[in-house]
Protein backbone atom coordinates (compact mmCIF):
# COMPACT_ATOMS: atom_id res chain seq x y z
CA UNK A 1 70.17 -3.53 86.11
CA UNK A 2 67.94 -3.13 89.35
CA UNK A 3 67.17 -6.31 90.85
CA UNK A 4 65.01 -7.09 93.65
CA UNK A 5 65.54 -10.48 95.49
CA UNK A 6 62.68 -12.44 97.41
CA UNK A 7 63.09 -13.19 101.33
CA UNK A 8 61.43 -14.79 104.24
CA UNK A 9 60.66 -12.63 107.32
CA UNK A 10 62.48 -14.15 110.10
CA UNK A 11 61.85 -11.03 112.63
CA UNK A 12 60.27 -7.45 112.82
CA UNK A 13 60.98 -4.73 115.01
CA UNK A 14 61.04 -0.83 115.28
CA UNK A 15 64.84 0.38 115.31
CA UNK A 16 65.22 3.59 117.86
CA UNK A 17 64.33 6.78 114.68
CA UNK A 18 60.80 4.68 114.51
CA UNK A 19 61.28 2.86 111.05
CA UNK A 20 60.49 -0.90 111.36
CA UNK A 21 63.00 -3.30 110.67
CA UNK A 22 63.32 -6.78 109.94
CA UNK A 23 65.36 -9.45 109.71
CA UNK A 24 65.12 -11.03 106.22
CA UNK A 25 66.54 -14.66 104.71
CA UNK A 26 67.79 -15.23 101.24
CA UNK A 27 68.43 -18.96 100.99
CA UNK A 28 69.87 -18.79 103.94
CA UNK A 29 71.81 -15.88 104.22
CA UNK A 30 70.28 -13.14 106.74
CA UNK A 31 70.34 -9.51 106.37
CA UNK A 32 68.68 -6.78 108.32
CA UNK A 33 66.41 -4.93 105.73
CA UNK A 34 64.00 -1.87 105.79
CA UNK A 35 60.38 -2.94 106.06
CA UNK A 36 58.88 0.75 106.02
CA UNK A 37 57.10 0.85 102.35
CA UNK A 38 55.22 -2.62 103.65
CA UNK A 39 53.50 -2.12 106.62
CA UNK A 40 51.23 -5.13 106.34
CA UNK A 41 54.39 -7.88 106.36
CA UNK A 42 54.48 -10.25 109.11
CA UNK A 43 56.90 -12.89 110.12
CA UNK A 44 56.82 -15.72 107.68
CA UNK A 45 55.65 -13.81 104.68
CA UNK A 46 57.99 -13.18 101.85
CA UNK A 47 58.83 -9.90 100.41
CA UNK A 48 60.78 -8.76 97.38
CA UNK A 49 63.78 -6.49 98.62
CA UNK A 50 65.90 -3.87 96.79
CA UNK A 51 68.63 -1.95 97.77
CA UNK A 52 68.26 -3.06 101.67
CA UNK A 53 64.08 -2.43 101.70
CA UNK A 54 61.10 -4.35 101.45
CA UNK A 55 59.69 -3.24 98.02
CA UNK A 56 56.59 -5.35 97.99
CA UNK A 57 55.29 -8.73 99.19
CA UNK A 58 54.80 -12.21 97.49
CA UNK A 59 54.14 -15.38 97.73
CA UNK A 60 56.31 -18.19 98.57
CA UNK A 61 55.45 -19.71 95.23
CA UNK A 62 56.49 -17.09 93.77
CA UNK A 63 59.66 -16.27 95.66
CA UNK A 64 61.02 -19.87 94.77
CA UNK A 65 60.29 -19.02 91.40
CA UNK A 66 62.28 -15.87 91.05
CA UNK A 67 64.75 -17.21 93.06
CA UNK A 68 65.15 -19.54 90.54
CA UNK A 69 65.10 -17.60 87.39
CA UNK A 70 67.85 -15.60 89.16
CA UNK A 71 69.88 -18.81 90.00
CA UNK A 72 69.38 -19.48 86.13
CA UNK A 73 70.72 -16.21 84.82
CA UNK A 74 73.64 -16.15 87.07
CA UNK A 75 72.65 -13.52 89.13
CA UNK A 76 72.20 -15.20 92.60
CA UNK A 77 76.40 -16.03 91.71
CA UNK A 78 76.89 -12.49 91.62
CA UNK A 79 75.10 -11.61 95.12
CA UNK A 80 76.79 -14.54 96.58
CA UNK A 81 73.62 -15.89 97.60
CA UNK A 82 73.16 -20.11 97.25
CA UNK A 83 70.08 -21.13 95.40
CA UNK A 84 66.96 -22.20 97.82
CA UNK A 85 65.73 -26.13 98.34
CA UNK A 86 62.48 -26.58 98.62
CA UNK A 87 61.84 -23.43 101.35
CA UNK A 88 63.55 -19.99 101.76
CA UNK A 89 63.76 -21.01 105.50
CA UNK A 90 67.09 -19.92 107.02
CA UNK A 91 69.69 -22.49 108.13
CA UNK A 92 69.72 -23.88 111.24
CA UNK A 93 72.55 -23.05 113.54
């Protein structure tokens, strides 16, 4: 099955071959992901990412909603990625 899993844009930036990058949290986990096919992102938005790139954006009501269908299917288990509180904010150091 594909799955694409909603984040919160923590940073962007353009990596040296001129693709921007950004650095994306899950619940709290942060990965660096390709934000190429969404030009219009900014820091704080949310975005649905596949496979390591930004497939789309959406809104944080509806990240914490398909963050929690996931959790409820037993697919956030599988990613090893914890279920989101009340924000998709990362966790402070």
């Amino acid at each position: 099955m594909c799955l694409g899993v909603p984040g919160k844009v923590l940073t962007i930036e353009a990596n040296p071959f001129g693709m921007t990058m950004g650095r994306v949290s899950f619940g709290g986990i942060v990965k660096e992901v390709c934000l190429a096919y969404v030009p219009e992102v900014q820091v704080g938005d949310f975005v649905v990412v596949h496979v390591g790139f930004a497939i789309s954006t959406i809104d944080e009501h509806e990240a914490i909603k398909v963050f929690e269908f996931l959790r409820e299917m037993g697919e956030l288990d599988e990613l090893e990625i914890p279920a989101p509180t009340a924000s998709l904010s990362p966790v402070s150091p």
